[in-house]
C-alpha atoms as a PDB file:
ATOM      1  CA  UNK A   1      53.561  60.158 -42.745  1.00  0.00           C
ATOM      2  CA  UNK A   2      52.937  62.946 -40.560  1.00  0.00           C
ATOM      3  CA  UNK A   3      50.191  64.067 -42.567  1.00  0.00           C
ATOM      4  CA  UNK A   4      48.760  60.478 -42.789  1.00  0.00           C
ATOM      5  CA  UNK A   5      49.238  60.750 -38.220  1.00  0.00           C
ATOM      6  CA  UNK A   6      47.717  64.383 -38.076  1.00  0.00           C
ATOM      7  CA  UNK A   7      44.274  63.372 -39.817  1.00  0.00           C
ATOM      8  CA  UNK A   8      43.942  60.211 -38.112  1.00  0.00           C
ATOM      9  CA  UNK A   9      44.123  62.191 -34.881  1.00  0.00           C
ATOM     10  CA  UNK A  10      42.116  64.876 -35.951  1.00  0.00           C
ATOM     11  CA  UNK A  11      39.486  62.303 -37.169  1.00  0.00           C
ATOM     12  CA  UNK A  12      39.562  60.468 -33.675  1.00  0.00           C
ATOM     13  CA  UNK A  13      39.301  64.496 -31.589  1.00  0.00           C
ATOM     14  CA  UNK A  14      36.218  65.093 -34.471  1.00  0.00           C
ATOM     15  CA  UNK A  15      34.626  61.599 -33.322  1.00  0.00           C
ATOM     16  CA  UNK A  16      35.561  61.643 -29.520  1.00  0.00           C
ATOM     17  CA  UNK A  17      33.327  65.338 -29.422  1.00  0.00           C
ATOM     18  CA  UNK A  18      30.375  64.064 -32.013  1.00  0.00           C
ATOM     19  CA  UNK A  19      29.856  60.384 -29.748  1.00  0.00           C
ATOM     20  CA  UNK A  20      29.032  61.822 -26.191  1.00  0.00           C
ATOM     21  CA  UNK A  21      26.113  64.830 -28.804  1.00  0.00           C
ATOM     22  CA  UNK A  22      24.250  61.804 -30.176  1.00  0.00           C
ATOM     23  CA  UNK A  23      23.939  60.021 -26.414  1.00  0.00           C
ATOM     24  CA  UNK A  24      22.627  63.424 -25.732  1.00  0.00           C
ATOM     25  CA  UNK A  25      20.273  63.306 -28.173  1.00  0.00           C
ATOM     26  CA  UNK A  26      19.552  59.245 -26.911  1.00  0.00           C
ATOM     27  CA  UNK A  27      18.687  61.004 -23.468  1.00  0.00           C
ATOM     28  CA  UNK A  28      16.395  63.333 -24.555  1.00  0.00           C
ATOM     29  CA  UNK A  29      14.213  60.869 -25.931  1.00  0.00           C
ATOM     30  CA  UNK A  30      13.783  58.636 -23.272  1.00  0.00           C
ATOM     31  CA  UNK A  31       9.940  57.540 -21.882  1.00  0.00           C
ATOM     32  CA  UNK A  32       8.505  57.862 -18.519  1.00  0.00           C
ATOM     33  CA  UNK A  33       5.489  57.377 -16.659  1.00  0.00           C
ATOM     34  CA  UNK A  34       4.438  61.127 -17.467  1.00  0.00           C
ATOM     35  CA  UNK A  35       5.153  60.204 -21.221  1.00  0.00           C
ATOM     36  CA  UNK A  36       1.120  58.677 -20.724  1.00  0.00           C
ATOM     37  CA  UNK A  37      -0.954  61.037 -19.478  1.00  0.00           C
ATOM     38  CA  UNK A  38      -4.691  61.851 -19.700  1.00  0.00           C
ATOM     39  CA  UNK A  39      -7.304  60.116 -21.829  1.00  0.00           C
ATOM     40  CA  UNK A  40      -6.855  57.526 -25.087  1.00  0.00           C
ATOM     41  CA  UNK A  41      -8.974  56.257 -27.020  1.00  0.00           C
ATOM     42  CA  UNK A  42      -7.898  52.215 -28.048  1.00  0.00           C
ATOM     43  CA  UNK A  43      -9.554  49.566 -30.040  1.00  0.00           C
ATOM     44  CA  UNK A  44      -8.241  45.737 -29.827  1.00  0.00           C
ATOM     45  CA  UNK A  45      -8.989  42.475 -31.514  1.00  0.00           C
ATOM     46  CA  UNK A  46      -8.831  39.217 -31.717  1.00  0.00           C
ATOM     47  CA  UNK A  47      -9.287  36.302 -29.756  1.00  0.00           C
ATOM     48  CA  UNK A  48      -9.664  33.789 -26.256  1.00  0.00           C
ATOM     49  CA  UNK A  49      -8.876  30.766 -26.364  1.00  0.00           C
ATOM     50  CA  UNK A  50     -11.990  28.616 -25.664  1.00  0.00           C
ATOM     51  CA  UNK A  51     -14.256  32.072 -26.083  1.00  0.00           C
ATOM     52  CA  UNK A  52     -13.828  32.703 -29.760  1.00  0.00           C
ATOM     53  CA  UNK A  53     -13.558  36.194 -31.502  1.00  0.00           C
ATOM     54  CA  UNK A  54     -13.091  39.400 -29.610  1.00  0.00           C
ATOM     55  CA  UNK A  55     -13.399  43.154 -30.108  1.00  0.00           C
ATOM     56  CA  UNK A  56     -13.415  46.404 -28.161  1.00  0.00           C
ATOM     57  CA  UNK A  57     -13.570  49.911 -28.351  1.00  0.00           C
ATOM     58  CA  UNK A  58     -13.054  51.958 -25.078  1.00  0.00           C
ATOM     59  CA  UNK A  59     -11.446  54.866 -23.535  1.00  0.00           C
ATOM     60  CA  UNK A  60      -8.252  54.821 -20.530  1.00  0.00           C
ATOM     61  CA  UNK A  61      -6.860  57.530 -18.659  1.00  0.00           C
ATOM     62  CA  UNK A  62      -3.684  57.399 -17.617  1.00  0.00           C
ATOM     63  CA  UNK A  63      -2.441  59.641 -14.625  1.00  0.00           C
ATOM     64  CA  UNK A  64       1.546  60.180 -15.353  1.00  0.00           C
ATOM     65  CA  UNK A  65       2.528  58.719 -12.079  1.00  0.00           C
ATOM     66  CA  UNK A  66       1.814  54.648 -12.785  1.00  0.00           C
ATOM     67  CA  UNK A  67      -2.164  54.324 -11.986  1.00  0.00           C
ATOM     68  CA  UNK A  68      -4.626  54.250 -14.946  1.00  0.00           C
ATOM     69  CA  UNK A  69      -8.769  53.745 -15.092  1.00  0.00           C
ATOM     70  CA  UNK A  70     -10.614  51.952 -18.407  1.00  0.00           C
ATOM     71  CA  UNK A  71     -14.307  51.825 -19.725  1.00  0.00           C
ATOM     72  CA  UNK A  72     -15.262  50.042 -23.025  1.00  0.00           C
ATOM     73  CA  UNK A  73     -17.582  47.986 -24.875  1.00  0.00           C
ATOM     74  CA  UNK A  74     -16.745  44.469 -25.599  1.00  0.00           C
ATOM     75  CA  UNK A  75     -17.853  41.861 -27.702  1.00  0.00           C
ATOM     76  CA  UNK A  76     -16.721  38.286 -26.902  1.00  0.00           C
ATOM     77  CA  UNK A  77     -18.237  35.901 -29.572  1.00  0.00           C
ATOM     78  CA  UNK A  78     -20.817  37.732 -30.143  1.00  0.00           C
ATOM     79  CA  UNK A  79     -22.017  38.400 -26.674  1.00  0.00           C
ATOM     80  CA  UNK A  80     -22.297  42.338 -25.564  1.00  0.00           C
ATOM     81  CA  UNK A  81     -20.835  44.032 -22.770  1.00  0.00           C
ATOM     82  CA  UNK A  82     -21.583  48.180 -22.570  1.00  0.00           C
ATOM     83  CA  UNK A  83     -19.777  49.765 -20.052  1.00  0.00           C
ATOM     84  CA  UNK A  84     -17.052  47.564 -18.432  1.00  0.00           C
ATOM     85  CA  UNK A  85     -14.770  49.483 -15.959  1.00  0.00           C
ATOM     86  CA  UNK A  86     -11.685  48.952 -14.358  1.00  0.00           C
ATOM     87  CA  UNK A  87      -8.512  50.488 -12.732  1.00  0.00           C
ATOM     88  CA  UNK A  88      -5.378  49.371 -12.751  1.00  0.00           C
ATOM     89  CA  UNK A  89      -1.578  50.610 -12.990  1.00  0.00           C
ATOM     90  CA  UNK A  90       1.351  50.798 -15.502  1.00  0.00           C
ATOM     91  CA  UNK A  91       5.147  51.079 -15.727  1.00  0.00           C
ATOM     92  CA  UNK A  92       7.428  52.466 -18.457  1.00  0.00           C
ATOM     93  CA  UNK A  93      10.775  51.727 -19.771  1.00  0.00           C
ATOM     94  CA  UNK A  94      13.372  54.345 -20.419  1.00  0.00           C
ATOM     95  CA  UNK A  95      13.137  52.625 -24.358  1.00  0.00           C
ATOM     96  CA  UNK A  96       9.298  53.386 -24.374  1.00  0.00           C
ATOM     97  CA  UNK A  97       8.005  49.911 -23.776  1.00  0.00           C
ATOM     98  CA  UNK A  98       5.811  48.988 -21.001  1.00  0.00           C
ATOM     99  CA  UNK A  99       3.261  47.200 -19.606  1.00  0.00           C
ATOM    100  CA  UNK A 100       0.427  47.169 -17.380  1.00  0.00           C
ATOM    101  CA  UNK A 101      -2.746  45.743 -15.354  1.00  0.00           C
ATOM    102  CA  UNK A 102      -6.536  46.375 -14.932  1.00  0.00           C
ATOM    103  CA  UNK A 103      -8.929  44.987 -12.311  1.00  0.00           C
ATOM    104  CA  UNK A 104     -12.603  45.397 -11.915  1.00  0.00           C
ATOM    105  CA  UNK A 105     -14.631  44.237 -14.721  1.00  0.00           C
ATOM    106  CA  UNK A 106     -11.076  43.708 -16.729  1.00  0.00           C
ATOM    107  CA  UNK A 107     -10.412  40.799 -14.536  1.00  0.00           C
ATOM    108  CA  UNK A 108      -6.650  41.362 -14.081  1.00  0.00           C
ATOM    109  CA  UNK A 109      -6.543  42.066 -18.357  1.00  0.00           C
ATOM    110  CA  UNK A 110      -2.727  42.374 -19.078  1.00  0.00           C
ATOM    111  CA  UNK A 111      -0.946  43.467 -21.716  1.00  0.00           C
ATOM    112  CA  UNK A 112       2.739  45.155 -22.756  1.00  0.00           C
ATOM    113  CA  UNK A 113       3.026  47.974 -25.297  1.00  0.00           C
ATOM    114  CA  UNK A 114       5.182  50.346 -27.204  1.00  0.00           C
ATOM    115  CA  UNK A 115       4.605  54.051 -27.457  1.00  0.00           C
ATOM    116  CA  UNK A 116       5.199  54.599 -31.047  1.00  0.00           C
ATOM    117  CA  UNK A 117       8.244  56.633 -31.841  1.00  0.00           C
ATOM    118  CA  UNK A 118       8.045  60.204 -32.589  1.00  0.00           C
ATOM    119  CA  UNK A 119       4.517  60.672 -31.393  1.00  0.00           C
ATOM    120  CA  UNK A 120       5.563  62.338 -27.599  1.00  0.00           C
ATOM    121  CA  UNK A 121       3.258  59.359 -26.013  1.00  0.00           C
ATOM    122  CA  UNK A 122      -0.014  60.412 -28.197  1.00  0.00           C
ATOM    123  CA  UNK A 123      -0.068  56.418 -29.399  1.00  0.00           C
ATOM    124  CA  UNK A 124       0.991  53.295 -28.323  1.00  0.00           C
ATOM    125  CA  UNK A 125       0.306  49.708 -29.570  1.00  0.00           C
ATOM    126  CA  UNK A 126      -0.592  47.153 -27.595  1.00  0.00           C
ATOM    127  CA  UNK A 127      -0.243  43.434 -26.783  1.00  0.00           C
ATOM    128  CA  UNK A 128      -2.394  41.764 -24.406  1.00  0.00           C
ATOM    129  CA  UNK A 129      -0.507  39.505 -22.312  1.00  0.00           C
ATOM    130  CA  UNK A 130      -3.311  36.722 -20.826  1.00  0.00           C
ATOM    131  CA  UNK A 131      -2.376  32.987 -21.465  1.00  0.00           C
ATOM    132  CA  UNK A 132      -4.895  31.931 -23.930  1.00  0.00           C
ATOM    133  CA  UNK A 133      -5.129  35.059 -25.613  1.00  0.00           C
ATOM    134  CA  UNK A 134      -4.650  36.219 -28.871  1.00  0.00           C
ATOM    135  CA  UNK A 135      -5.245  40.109 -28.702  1.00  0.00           C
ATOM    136  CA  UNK A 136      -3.595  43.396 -30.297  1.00  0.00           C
ATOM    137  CA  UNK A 137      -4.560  46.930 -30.500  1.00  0.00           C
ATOM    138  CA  UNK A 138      -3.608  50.204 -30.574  1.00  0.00           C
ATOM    139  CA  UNK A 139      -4.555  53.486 -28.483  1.00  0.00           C
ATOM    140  CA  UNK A 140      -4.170  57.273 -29.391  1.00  0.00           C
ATOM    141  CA  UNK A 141      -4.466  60.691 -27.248  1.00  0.00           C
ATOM    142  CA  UNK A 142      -8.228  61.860 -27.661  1.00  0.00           C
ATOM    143  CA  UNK A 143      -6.837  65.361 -27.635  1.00  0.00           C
ATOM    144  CA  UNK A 144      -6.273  68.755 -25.536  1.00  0.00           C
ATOM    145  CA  UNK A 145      -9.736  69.877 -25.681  1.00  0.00           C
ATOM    146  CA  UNK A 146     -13.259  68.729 -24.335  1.00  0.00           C
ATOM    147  CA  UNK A 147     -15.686  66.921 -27.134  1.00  0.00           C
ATOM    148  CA  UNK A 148     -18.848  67.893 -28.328  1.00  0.00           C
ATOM    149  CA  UNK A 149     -20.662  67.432 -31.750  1.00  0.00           C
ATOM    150  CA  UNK A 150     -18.287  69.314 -34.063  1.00  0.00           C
ATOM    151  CA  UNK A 151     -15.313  66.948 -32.989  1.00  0.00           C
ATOM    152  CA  UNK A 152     -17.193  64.711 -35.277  1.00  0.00           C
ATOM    153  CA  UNK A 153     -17.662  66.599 -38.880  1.00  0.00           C
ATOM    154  CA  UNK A 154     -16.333  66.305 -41.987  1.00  0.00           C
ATOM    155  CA  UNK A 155     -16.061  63.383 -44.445  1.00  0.00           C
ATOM    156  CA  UNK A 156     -13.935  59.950 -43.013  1.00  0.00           C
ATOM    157  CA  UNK A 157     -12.998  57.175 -44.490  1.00  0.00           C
ATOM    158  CA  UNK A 158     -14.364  53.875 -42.654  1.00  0.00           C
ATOM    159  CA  UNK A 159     -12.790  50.062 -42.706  1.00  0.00           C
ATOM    160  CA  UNK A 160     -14.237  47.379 -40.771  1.00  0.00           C
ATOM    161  CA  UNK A 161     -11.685  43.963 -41.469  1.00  0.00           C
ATOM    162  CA  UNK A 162     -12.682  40.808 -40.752  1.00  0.00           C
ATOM    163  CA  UNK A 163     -16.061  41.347 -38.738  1.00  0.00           C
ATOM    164  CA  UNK A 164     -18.937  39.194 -38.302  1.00  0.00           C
ATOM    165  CA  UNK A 165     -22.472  39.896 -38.535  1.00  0.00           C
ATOM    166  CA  UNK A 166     -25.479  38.934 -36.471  1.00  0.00           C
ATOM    167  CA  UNK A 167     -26.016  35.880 -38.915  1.00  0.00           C
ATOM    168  CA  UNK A 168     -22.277  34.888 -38.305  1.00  0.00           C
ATOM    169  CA  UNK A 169     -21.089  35.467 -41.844  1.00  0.00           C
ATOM    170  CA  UNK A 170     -17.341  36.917 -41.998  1.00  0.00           C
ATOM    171  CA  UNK A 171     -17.340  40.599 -43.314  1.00  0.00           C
ATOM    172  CA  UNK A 172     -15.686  43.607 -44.469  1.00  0.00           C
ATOM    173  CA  UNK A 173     -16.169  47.146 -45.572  1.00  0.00           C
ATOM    174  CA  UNK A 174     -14.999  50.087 -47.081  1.00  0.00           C
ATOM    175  CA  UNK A 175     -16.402  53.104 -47.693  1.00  0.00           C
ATOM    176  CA  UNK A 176     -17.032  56.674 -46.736  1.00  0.00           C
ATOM    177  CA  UNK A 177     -18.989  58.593 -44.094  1.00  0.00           C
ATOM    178  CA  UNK A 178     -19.603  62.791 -43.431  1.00  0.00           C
ATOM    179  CA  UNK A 179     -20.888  64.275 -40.035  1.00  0.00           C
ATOM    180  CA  UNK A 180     -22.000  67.453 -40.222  1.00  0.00           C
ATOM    181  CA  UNK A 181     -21.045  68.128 -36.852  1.00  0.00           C
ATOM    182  CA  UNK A 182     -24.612  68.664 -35.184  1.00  0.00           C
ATOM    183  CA  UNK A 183     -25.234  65.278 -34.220  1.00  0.00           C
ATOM    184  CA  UNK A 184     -26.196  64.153 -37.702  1.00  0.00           C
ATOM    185  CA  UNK A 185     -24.620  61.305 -39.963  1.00  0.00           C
ATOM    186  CA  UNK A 186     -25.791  62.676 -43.404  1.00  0.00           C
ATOM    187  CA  UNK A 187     -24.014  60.514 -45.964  1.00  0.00           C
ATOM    188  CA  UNK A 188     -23.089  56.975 -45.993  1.00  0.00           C
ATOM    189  CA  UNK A 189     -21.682  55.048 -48.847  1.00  0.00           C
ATOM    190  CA  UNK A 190     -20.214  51.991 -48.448  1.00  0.00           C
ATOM    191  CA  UNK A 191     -18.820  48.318 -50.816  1.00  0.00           C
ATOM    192  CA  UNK A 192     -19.434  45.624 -47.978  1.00  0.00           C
ATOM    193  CA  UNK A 193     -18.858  41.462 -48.481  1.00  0.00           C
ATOM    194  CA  UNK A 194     -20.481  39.099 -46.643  1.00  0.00           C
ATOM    195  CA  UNK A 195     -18.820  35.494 -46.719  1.00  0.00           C
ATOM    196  CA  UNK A 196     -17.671  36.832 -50.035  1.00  0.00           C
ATOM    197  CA  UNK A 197     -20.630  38.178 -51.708  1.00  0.00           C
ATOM    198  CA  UNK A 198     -20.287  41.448 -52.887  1.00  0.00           C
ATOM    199  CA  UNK A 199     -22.636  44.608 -52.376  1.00  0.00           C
ATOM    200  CA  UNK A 200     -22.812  48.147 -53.310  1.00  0.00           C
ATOM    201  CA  UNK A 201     -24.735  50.306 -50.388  1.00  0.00           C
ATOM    202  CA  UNK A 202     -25.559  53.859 -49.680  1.00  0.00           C
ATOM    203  CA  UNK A 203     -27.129  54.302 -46.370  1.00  0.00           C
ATOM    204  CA  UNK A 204     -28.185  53.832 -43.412  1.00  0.00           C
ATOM    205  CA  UNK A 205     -28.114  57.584 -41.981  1.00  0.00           C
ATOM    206  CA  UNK A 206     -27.626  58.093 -37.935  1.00  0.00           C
ATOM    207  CA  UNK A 207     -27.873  60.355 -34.954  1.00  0.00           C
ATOM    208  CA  UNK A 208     -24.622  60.322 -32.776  1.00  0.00           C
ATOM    209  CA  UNK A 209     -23.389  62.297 -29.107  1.00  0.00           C
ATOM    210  CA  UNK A 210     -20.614  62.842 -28.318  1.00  0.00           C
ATOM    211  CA  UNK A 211     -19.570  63.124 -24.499  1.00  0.00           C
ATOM    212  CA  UNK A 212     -16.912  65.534 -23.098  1.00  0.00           C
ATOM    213  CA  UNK A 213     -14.854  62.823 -22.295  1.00  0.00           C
ATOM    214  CA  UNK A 214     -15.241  61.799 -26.773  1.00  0.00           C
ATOM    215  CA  UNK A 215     -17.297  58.960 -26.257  1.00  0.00           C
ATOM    216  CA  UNK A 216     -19.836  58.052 -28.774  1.00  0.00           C
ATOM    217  CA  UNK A 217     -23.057  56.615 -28.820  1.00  0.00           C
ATOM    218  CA  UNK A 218     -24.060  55.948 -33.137  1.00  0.00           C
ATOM    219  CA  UNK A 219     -27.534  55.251 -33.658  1.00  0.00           C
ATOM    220  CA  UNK A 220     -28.380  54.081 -37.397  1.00  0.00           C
ATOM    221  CA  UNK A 221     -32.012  54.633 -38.884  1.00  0.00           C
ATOM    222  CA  UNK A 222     -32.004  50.553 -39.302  1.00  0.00           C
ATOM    223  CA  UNK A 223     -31.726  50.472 -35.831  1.00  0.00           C
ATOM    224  CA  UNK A 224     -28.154  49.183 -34.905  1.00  0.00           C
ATOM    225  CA  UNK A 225     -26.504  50.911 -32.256  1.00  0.00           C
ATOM    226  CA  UNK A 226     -22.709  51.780 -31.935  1.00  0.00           C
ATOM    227  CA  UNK A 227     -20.226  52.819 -29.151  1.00  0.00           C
ATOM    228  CA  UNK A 228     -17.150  54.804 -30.034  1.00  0.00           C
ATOM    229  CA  UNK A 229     -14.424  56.928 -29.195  1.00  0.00           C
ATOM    230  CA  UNK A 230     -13.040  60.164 -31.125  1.00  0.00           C
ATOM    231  CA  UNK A 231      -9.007  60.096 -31.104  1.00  0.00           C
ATOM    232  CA  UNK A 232      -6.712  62.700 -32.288  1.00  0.00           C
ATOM    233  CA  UNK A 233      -8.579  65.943 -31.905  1.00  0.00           C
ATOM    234  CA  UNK A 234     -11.602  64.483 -33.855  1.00  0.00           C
ATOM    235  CA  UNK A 235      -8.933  63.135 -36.587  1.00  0.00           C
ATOM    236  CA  UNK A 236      -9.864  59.440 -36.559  1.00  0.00           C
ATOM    237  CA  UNK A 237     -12.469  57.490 -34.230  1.00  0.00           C
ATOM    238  CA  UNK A 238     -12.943  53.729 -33.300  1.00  0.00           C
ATOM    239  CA  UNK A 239     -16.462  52.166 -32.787  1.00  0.00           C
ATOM    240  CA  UNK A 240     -17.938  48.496 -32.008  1.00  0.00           C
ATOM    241  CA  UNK A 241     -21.192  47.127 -32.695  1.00  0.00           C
ATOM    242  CA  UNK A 242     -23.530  46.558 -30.181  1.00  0.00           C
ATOM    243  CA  UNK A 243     -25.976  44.407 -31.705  1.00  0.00           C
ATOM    244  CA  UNK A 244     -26.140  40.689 -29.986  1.00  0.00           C
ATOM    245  CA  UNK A 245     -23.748  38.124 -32.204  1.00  0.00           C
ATOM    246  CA  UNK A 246     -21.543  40.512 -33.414  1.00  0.00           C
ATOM    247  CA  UNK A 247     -18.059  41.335 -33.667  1.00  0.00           C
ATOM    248  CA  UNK A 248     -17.950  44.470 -35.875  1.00  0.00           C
ATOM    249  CA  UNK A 249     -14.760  47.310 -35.431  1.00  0.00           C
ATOM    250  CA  UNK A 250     -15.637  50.376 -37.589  1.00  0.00           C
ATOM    251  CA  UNK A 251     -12.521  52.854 -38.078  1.00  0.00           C
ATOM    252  CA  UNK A 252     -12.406  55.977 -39.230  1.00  0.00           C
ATOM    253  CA  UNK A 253     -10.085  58.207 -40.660  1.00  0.00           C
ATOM    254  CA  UNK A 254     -11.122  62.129 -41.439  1.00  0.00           C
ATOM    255  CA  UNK A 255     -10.564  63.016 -44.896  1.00  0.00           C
ATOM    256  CA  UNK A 256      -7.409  64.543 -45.799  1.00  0.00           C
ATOM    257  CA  UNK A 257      -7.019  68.654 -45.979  1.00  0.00           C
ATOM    258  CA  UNK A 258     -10.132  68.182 -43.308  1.00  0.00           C
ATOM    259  CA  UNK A 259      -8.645  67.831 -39.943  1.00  0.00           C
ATOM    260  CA  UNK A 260      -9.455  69.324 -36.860  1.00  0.00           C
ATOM    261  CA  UNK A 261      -6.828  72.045 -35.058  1.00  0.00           C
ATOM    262  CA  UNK A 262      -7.084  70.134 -31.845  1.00  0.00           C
ATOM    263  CA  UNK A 263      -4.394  68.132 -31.324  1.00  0.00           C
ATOM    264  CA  UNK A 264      -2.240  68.063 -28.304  1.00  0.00           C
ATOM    265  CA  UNK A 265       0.577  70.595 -28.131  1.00  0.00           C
END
């Protein structure tokens, strides 16, 4: 019996010492308003109620202290708009959720989001928070370094879901793309559906720049024009389609055993 008392009470002293470690650990985990800081790159979709279909691609800064800025392209059913700007603010929970606001061009755009575990605040998902809309994306650190052209090199894997094309047909892609860091797109293969007919493509090449601040402007040799933003140290990049009608969302996603070695700290 008093063997039976001494490990019961030598369980509860092992227990009483281990509880207060893990709240510790709880602690040390916790988000702030400095757990966002500097640039992201984000991409959201889907839709207004009333408006139809909607996509962007775009690039906010927040300043660690609650205030943020935003620029991005946006395509609402179709119609284009390059270059809409905003500044707003945010607030974080000690769990890592939050939410925020953006004026200007944003029109008082809301939306709540959730810095993804284990990441020290380099992404976040988002939800935007509007009556009438339906909208969810997801934003990542651009990196510690400026851009330039070599952030972009290498071979990536691209996915557009569930676009639409000028003539309105429902699309999607996968394929494969390689920069070769100079400003040139040189390869391009892709198997693309429209409405549910089924093509093999290679092609078209582009020209790209890249901005300090890793935005992208993509031009294609067939003409079509897209805006974009390099994430993760040149890792993965988002870009829209800025042809009239459409609602296109390229991703990218650099080749494993090909990354860049700039990523944040």
């Amino acid at each position: 019996m008093k063997r039976v008392l001494g490990t019961i009470i030598g369980m509860i002293l092992v227990l009483g010492v281990a509880v207060p470690s893990v709240r510790a650990d709880d602690d040390e985990h916790e988000c702030s308003l400095a757990s966002l800081k500097r640039s992201y790159g984000y991409v959201l979709t889907g839709s207004i109620a009333g408006d139809g279909r909607v996509a962007a691609v775009g690039l906010t800064t927040f300043d660690g202290k609650g205030r943020l800025t935003a620029r991005d392209t946006v395509s609402i059913n179709g119609a284009i708009s390059r270059g809409r700007t905003g500044t707003g603010s945010y607030t974080v929970n000690p769990n890592c959720t939050g939410s925020a606001i953006v004026g200007g061009a944003f029109s008082g755009l809301t939306f709540d989001f959730m810095i993804v575990p284990g990441t020290d605040g380099r992404e976040l998902s988002f939800i935007v928070t509007n009556v009438g809309t339906v909208q969810t994306g997801v934003a990542m650190r651009t990196g510690d370094k400026e851009c330039t052209l070599r952030s972009l090199q290498g071979t990536y894997r691209v996915l557009v879901s569930d676009g639409t094309n000028a003539q309105g047909q429902r699309t999607a892609v996968v394929g494969f793309r390689v920069y070769d860091g100079a400003g040139n797109l040189v390869a391009a293969e892709d198997t693309r559906t429209a409405d549910g007919v089924f093509q093999h493509a290679i092609g078209p090449l582009a020209a790209y720049t890249v901005t300090p601040e890793c935005t992208v402007e993509y031009l294609q040799t067939d003409g079509l024009l897209f805006d974009g933003v390099i994430v993760a140290g040149g890792d993965e990049a988002y870009f829209v389609n800025t042809r009239r009608g459409t609602i296109t969302v390229p991703l990218l996603k650099k080749q494993s055993g090909d990354h860049q070695d700039s990523r944040d700290d």
